[in-house]
Protein backbone atom coordinates (compact mmCIF):
# COMPACT_ATOMS: atom_id res chain seq x y z
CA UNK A 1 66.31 -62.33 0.55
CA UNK A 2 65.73 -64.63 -2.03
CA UNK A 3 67.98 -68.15 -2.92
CA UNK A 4 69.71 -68.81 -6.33
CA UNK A 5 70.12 -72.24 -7.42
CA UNK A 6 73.84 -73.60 -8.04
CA UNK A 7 73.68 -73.69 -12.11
CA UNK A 8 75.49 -77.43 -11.83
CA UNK A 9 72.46 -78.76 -9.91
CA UNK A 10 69.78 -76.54 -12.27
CA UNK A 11 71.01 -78.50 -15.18
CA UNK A 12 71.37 -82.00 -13.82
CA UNK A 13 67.17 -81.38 -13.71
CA UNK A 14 67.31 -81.02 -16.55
CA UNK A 15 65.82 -84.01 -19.01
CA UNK A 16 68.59 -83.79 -21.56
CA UNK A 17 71.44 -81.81 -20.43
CA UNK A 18 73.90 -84.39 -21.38
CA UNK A 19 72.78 -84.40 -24.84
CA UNK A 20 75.68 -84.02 -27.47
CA UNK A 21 78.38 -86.06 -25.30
CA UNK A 22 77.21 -89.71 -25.95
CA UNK A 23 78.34 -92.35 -23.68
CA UNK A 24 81.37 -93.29 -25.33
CA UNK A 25 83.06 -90.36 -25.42
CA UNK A 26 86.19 -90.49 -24.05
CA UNK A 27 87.09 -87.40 -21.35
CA UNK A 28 88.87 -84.35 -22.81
CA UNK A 29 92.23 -85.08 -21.36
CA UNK A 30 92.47 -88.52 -22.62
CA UNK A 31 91.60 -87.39 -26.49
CA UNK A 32 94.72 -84.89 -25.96
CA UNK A 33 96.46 -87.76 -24.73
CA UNK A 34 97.84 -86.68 -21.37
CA UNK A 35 95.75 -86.87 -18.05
CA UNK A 36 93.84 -84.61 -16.13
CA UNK A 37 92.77 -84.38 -12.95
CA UNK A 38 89.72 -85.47 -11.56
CA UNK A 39 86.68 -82.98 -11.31
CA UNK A 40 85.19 -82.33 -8.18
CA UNK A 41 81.76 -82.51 -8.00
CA UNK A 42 79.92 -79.63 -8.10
CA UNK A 43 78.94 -77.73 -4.80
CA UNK A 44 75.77 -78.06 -3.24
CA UNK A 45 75.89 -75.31 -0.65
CA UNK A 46 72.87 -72.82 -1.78
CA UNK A 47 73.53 -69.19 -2.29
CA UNK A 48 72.06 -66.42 -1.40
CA UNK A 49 71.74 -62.85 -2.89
CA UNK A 50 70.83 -59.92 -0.51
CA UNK A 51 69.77 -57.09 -1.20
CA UNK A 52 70.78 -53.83 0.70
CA UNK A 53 69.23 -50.67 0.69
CA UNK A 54 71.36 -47.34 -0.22
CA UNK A 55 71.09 -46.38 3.80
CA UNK A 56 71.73 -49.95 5.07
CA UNK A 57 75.02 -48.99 3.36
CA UNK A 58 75.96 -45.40 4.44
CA UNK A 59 78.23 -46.25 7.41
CA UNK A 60 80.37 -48.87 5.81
CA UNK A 61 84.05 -47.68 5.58
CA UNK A 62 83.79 -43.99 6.04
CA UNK A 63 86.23 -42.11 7.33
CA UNK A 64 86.18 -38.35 8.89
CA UNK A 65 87.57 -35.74 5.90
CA UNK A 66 91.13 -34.90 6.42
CA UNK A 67 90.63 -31.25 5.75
CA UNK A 68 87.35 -29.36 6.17
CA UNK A 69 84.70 -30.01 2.68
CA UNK A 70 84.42 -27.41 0.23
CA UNK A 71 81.57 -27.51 -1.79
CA UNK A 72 78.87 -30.38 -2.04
CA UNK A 73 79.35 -33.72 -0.33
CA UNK A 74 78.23 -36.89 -1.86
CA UNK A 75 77.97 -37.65 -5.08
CA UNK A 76 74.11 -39.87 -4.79
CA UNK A 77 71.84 -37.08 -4.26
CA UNK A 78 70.50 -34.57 -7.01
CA UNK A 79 72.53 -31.06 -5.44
CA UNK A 80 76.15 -32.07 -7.22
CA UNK A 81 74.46 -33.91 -10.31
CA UNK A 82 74.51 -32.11 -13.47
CA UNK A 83 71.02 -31.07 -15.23
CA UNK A 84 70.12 -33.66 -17.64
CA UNK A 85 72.34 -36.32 -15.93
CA UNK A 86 70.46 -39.28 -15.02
CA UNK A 87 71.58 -41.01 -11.52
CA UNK A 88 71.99 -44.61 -10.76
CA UNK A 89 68.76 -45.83 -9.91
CA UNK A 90 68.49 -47.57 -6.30
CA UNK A 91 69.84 -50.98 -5.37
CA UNK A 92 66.36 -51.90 -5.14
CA UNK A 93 64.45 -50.26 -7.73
CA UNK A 94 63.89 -51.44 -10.94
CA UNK A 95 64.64 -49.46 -13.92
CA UNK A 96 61.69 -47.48 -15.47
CA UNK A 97 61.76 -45.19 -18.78
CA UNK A 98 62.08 -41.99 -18.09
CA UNK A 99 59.94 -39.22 -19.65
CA UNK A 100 60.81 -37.39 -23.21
CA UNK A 101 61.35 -34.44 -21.30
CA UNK A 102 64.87 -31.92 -21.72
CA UNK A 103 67.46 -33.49 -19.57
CA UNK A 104 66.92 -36.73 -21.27
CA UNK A 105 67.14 -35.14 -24.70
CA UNK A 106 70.48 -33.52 -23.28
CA UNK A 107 72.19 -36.45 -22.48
CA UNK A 108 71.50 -37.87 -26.00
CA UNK A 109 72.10 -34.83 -27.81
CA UNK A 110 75.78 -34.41 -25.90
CA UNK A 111 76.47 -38.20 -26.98
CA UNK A 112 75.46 -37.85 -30.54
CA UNK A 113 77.86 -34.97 -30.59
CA UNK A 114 80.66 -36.35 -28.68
CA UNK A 115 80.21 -39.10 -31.87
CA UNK A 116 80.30 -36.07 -34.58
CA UNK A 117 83.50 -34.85 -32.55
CA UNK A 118 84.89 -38.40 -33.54
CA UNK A 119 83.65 -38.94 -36.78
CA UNK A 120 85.21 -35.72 -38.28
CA UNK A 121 88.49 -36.36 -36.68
CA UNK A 122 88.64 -39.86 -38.18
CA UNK A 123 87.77 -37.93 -41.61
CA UNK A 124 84.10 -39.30 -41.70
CA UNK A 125 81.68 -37.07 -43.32
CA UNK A 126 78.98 -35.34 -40.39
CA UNK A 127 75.40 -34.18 -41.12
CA UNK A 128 74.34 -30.76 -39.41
CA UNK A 129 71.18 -29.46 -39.24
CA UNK A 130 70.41 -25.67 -38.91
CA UNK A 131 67.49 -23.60 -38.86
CA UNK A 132 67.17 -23.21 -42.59
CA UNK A 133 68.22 -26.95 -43.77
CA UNK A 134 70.90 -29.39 -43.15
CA UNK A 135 74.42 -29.33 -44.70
CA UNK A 136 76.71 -32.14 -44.75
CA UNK A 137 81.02 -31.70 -44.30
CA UNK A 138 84.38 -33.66 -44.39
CA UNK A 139 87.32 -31.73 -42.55
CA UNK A 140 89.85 -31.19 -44.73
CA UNK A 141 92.72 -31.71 -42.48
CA UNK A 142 91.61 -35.70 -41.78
CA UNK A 143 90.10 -36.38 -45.49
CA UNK A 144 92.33 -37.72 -48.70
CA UNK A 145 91.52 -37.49 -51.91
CA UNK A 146 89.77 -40.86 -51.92
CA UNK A 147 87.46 -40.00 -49.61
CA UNK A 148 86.65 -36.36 -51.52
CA UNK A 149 85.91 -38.34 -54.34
CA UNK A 150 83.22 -40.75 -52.90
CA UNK A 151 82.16 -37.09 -50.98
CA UNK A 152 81.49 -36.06 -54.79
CA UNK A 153 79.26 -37.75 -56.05
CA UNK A 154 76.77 -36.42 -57.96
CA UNK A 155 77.97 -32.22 -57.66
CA UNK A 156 81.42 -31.09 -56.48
CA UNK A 157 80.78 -29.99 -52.83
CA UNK A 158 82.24 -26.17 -52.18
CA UNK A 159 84.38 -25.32 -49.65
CA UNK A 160 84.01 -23.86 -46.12
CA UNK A 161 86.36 -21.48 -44.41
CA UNK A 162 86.12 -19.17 -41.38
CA UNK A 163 86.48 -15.98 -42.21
CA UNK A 164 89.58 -14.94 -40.48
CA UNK A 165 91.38 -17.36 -43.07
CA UNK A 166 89.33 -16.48 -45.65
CA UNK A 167 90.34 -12.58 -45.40
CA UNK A 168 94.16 -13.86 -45.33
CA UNK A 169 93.78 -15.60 -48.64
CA UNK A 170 91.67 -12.23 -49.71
CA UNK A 171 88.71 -13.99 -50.23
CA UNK A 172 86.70 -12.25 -47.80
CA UNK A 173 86.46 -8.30 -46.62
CA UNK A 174 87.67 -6.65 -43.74
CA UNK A 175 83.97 -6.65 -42.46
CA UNK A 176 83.71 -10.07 -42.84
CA UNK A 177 86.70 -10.38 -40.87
CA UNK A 178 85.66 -8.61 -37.91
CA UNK A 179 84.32 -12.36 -36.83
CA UNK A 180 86.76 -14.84 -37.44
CA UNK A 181 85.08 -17.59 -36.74
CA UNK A 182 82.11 -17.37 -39.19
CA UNK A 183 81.20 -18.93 -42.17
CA UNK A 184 82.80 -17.87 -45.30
CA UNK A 185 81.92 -20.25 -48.26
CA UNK A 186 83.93 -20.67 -51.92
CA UNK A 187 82.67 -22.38 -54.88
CA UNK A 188 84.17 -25.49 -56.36
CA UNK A 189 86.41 -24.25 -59.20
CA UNK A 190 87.72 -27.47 -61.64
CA UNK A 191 91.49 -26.70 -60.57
CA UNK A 192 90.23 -26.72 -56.60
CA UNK A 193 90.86 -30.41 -55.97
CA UNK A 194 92.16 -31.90 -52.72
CA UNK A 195 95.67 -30.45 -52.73
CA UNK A 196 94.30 -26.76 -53.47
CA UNK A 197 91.62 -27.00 -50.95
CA UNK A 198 94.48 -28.62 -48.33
CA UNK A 199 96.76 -25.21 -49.19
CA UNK A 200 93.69 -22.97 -48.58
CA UNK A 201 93.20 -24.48 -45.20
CA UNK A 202 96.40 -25.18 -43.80
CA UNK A 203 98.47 -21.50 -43.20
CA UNK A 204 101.87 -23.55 -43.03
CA UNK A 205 101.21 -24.48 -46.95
CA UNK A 206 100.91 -20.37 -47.53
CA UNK A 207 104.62 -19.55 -48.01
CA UNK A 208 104.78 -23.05 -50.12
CA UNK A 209 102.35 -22.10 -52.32
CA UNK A 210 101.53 -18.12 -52.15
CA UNK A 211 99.58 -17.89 -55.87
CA UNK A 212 96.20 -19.62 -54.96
CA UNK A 213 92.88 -19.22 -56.94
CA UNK A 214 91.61 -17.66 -58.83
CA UNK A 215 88.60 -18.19 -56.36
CA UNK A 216 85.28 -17.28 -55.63
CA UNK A 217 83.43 -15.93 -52.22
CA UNK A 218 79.35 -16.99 -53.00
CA UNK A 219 76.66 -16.50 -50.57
CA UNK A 220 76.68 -19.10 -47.39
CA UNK A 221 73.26 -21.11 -47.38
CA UNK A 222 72.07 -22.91 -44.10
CA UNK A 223 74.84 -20.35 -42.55
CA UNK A 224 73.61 -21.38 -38.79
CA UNK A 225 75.08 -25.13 -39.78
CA UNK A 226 77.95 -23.63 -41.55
CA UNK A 227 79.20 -22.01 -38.40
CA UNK A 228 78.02 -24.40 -35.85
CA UNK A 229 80.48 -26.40 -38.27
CA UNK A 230 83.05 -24.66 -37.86
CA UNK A 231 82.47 -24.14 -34.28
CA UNK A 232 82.57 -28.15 -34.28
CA UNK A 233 85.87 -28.69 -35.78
CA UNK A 234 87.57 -25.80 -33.25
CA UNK A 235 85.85 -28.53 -30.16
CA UNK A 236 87.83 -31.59 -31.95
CA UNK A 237 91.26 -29.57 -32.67
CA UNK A 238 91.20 -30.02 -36.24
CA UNK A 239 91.15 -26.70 -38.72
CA UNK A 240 87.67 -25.47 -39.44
CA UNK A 241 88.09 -25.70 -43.12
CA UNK A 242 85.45 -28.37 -44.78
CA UNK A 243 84.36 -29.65 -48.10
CA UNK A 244 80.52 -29.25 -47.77
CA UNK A 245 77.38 -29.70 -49.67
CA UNK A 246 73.74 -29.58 -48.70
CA UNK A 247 72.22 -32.53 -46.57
CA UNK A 248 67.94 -34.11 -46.93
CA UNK A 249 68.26 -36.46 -44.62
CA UNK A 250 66.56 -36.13 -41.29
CA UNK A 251 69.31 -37.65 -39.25
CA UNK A 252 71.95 -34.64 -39.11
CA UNK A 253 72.87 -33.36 -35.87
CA UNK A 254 71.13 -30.67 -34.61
CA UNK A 255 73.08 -27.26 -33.20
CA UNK A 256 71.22 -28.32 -30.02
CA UNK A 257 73.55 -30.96 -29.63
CA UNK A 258 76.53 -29.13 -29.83
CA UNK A 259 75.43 -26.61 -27.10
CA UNK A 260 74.64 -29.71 -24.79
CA UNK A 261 78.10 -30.97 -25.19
CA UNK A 262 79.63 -27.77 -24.12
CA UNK A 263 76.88 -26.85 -21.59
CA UNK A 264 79.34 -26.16 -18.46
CA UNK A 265 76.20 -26.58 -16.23
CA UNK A 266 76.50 -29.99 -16.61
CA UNK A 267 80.02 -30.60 -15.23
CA UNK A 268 80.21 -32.68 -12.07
CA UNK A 269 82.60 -33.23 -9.44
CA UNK A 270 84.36 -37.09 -10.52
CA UNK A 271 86.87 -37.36 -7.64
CA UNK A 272 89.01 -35.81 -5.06
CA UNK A 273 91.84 -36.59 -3.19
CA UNK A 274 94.59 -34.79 -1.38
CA UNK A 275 97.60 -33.94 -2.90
CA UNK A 276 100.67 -32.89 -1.37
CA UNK A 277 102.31 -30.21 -3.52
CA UNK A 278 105.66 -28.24 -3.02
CA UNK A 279 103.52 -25.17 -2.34
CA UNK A 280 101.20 -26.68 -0.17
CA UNK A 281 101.32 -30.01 1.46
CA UNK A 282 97.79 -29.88 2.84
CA UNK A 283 96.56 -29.25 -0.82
CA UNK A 284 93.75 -31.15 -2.15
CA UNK A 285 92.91 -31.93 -5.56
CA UNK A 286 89.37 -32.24 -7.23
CA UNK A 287 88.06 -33.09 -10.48
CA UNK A 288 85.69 -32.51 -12.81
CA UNK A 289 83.89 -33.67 -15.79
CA UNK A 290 81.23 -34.17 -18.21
CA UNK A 291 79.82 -38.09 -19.08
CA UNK A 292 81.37 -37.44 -23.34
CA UNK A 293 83.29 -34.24 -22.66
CA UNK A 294 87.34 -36.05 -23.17
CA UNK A 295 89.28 -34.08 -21.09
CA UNK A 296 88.64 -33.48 -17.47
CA UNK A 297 89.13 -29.82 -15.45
CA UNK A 298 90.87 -30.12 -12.13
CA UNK A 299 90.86 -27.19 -9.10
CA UNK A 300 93.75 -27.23 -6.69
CA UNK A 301 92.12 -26.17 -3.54
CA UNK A 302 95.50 -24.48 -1.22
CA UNK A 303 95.45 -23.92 2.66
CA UNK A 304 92.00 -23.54 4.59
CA UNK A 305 89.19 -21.68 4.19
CA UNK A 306 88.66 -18.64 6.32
CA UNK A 307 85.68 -17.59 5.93
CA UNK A 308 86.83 -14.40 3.71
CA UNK A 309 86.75 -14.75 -0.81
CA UNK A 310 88.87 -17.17 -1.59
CA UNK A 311 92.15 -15.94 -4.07
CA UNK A 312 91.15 -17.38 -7.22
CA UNK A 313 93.53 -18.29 -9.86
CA UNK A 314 91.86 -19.13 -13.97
CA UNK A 315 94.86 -20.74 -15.44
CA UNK A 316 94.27 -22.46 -18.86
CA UNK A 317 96.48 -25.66 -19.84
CA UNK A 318 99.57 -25.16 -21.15
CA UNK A 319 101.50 -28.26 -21.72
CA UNK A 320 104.48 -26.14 -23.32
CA UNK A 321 104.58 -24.26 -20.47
CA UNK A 322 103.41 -25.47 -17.42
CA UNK A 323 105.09 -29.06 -18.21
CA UNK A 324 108.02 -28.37 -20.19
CA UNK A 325 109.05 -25.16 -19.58
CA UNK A 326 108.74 -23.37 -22.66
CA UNK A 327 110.06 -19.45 -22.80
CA UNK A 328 107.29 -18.03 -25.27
CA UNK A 329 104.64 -17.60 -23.59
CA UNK A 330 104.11 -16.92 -19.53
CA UNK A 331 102.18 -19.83 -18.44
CA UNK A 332 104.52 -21.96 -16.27
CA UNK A 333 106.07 -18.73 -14.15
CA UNK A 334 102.34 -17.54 -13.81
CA UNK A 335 100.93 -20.62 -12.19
CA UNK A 336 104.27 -21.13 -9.70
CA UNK A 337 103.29 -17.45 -8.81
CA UNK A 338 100.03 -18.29 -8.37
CA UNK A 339 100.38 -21.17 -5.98
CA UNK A 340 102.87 -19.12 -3.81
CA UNK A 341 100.64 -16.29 -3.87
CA UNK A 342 97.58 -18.38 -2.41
CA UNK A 343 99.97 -20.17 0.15
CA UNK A 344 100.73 -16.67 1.51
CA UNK A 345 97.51 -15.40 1.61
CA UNK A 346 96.46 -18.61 3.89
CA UNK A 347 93.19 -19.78 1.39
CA UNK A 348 92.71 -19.98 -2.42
CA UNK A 349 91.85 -22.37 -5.53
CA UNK A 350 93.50 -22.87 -8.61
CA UNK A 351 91.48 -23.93 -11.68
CA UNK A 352 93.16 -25.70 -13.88
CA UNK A 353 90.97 -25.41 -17.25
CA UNK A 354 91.80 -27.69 -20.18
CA UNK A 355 90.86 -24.79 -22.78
CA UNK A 356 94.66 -25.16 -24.43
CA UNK A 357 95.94 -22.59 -26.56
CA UNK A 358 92.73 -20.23 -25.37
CA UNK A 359 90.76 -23.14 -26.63
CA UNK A 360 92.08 -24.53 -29.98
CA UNK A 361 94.09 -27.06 -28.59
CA UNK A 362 97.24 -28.25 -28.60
CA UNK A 363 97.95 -29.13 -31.82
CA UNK A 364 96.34 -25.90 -33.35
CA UNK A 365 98.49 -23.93 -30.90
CA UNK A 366 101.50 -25.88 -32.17
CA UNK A 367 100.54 -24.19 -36.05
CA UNK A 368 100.50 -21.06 -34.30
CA UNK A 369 103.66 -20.98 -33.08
CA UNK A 370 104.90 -22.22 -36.49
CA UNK A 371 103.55 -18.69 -37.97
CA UNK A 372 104.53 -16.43 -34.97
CA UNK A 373 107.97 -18.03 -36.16
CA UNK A 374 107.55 -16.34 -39.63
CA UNK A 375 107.21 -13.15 -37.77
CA UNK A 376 102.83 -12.90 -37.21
CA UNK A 377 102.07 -12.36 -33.44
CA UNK A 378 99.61 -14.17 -31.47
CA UNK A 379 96.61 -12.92 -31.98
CA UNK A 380 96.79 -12.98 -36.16
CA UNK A 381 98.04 -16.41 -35.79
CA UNK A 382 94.99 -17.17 -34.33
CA UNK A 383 92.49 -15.48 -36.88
CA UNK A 384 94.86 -16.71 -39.69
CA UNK A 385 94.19 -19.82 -38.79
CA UNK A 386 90.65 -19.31 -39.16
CA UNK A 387 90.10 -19.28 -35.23
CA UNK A 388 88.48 -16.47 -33.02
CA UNK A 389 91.22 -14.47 -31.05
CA UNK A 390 90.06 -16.31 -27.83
CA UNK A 391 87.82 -19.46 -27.75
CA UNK A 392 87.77 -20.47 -24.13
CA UNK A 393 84.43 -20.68 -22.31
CA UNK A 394 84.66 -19.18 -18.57
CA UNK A 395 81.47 -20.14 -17.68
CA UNK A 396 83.20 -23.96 -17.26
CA UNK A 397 85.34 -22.01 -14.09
CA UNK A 398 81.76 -20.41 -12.76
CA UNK A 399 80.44 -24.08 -12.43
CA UNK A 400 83.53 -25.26 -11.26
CA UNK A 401 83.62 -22.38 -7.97
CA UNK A 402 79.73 -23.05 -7.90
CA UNK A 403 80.18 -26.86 -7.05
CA UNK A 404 82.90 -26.08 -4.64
CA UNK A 405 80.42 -23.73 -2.77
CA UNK A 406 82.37 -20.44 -3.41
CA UNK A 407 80.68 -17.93 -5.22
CA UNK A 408 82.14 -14.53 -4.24
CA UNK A 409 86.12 -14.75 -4.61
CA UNK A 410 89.06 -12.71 -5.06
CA UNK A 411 90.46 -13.29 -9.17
CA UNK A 412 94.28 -13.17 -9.22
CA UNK A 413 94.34 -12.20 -12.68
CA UNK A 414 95.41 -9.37 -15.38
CA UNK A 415 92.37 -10.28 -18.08
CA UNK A 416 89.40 -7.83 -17.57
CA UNK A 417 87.35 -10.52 -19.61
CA UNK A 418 87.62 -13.25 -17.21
CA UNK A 419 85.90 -10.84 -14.37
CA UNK A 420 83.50 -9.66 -16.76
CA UNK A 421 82.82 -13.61 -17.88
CA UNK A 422 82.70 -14.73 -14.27
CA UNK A 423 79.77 -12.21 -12.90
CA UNK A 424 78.01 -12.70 -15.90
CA UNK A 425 78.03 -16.51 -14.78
CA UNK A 426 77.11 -15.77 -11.05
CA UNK A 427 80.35 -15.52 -9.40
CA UNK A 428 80.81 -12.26 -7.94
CA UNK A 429 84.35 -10.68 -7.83
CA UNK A 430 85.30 -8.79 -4.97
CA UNK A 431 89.23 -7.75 -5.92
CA UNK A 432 91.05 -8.02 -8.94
CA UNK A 433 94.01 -9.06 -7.91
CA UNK A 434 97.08 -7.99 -10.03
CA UNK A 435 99.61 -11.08 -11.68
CA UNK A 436 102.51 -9.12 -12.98
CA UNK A 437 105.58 -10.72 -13.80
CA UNK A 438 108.87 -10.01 -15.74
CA UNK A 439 109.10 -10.78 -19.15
CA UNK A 440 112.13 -12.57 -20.78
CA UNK A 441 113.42 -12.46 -24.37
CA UNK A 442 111.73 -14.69 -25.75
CA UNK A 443 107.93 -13.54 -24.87
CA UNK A 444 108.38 -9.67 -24.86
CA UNK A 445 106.40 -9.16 -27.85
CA UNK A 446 103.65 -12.07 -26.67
CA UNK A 447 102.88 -9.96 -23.03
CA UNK A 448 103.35 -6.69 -25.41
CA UNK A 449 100.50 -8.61 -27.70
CA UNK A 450 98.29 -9.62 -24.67
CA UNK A 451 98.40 -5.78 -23.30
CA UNK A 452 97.82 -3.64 -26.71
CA UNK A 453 95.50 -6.29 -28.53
CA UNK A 454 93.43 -8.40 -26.01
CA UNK A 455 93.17 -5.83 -23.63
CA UNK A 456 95.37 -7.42 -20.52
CA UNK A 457 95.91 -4.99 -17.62
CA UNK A 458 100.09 -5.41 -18.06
């Protein structure tokens, strides 16, 4: 315990502290011209600042859990902290640097791309570095013309498509095509200016404007940072088309950084609560999160455990859906289902991932529902686009079931590739558990997509 000094009676010490208010100054109230009330003096009384220790503290206003815990209590030791998350240090321990070692360089390599993330959705150009040399891009979708012009200078910069949209606009071969999502670039032709490189991006431009080009496919240099590129722009919901150009300096972003951001070992509980529900009143509610990661992933945890594999529901946000009731897809009916089915069985978890529009997001999923409307089904949407067929990560749901202690479940699900995703994450499967349900008129040919295209057990 140590005392701190009043700051009124540390500067009446002091040998000028009145300097720059001379004598005959008259009080602030009477240069306004209306009166104010008198100050009181200062206080005397000393204080005091105490410090506790973290276990002087563990008893103060804790409460017996309302249900029984699943998964990892506490949120101060190092079982429920993510790798290369650094903890709070102790009330009384001063703060040291910390080694140069990986789960430092994690941290700052998920920051500096949670700031890339930003930067290309407020149409700021990013630096990338790859294996063979560093590009530079500006997304399409958030640049202007303005800003491709002061991107120009010195050599036109190309442009970079995926190739799923680059084998729409026949710029690309079917072989090529086979991986949507990679790099595909096209050289700067004097006619491709900002409105031609706009209609080669955007899809919803293609029935505007259906003679493009001519253009021309040329070999994609640095192609590690072209994709990782691409692969950045799909993480901010923004179309992976770019203006690009080759990069010297030595501060682009390193692929590293991206793979920190979306490391799902680094997820962490944030909070939990419980949450009545219509399904389940003694339902509680958890969530989860990254430090730069925006969104946050939330697991419904329904009845008590027993002892057996939880039922285990994956169900990917759907604001369409599961919020407004939308008829095209399945989404909303499936997770009502869902809930009812784990209230019957007595124990299960819903995990509610924000990967929407299987990880494009929801504006991107929004463009693909503009082109299933012109009469292309959900899975060339997707590619046409430019995105892969499915971008969602399941390895975010293994961490998830991991931190809540359950690692052998029973997956309510029709989608081989979520069982096959969750073993190869650690979570073993004991049952897949079939989630059938009728289709209406206006998703027929979606479900028919899901089972002849995508492989869903239907």
């Amino acid at each position: 315990m140590r005392r701190v000094e009043p700051q009124a009676a540390a500067r009446r010490r002091q040998p000028h502290a009145g300097r720059g208010r001379g004598a005959g100054t008259p009080a602030i109230g009477e240069r306004l011209g209306r009166s104010r009330p008198p100050l009181r003096p200062a206080a005397r009384a000393p204080l005091y600042l105490v410090e506790l220790s973290r276990e002087g503290l563990g008893g103060v206003g804790s409460r017996p859990a309302a249900r029984p815990y699943v998964g990892e209590r506490g949120r101060g030791g190092d079982r429920d902290r993510a790798p290369g998350v650094r903890g709070l240090p102790e009330l009384a321990e001063a703060e040291r640097p910390h080694p140069a070692d990986d789960r430092v360089h994690a941290v700052s390599d998920a920051r500096a791309a949670a700031r890339a993330i930003d930067a290309l959705r407020r149409g700021w150009p990013v630096a990338i570095a790859g294996v063979d040399g560093a590009i530079e891009v500006l997304a399409i979708e958030s640049g202007d013309a303005n800003r491709l012009a002061a991107f120009d200078v010195g050599e036109p910069a190309d442009v970079l498509l995926s190739a799923g949209r680059a084998a729409t606009l026949k710029l690309a071969n079917q072989a090529d095509a086979a991986v949507p999502d990679a790099p595909v670039r096209i050289a700067r032709a004097p006619w491709l200016d900002f409105a031609a490189a706009t209609a080669l991006a955007d899809p919803q431009f293609d029935l505007a404007t259906p003679l493009k080009g001519p253009f021309r496919a040329v070999p994609v240099d640095r192609a590690d940072a072209a994709a990782a590129a691409l692969r950045l722009a799909r993480i901010a919901g923004i179309l992976p088309a770019f203006f690009v150009r080759w990069y010297e300096g030595t501060d682009a972003l390193p692929i590293a950084a991206i793979d920190a951001h979306e490391d799902a070992g680094r997820l962490a509980i944030a909070a939990r609560a419980r949450l009545p529900v219509a399904e389940a009143e003694d339902a509680e509610i958890v969530a989860f999160r990254t430090p730069e990661a925006a969104g946050e992933h939330v697991a419904l945890l329904i009845g008590q455990p027993t002892g057996a594999p939880p039922l285990v529901r994956l169900h990917s946000e759907c604001l369409t859906g599961d919020a407004l009731g939308s008829l095209k897809c399945d989404c909303g009916p499936q997770l009502q289902a869902a809930l009812r089915a784990m209230r019957a069985d007595g124990w299960g978890i819903l995990l509610y991932l924000r990967q929407e529009g299987r990880g494009i997001g929801l504006v991107n999923k929004l463009r693909a529902y503009a082109l299933q409307d012109q009469g292309f089904d959900t899975v060339d949407a997707n590619t046409r686009l430019g995105f892969a067929i499915d971008a969602r990560d399941f390895g975010v749901a293994a961490r998830m079931l991991k931190l809540l202690g359950q690692t052998r479940i029973r997956l309510l699900t029709n989608n081989p590739e979520k069982v096959a995703s969750l073993e190869a994450a650690g979570i073993a499967v004991a049952e897949r558990v079939p989630h059938k349900l009728p289709p209406n008129p206006h998703n027929e040919r979606y479900l028919a997509t899901k089972r002849d295209r995508t492989g869903h057990q239907l």
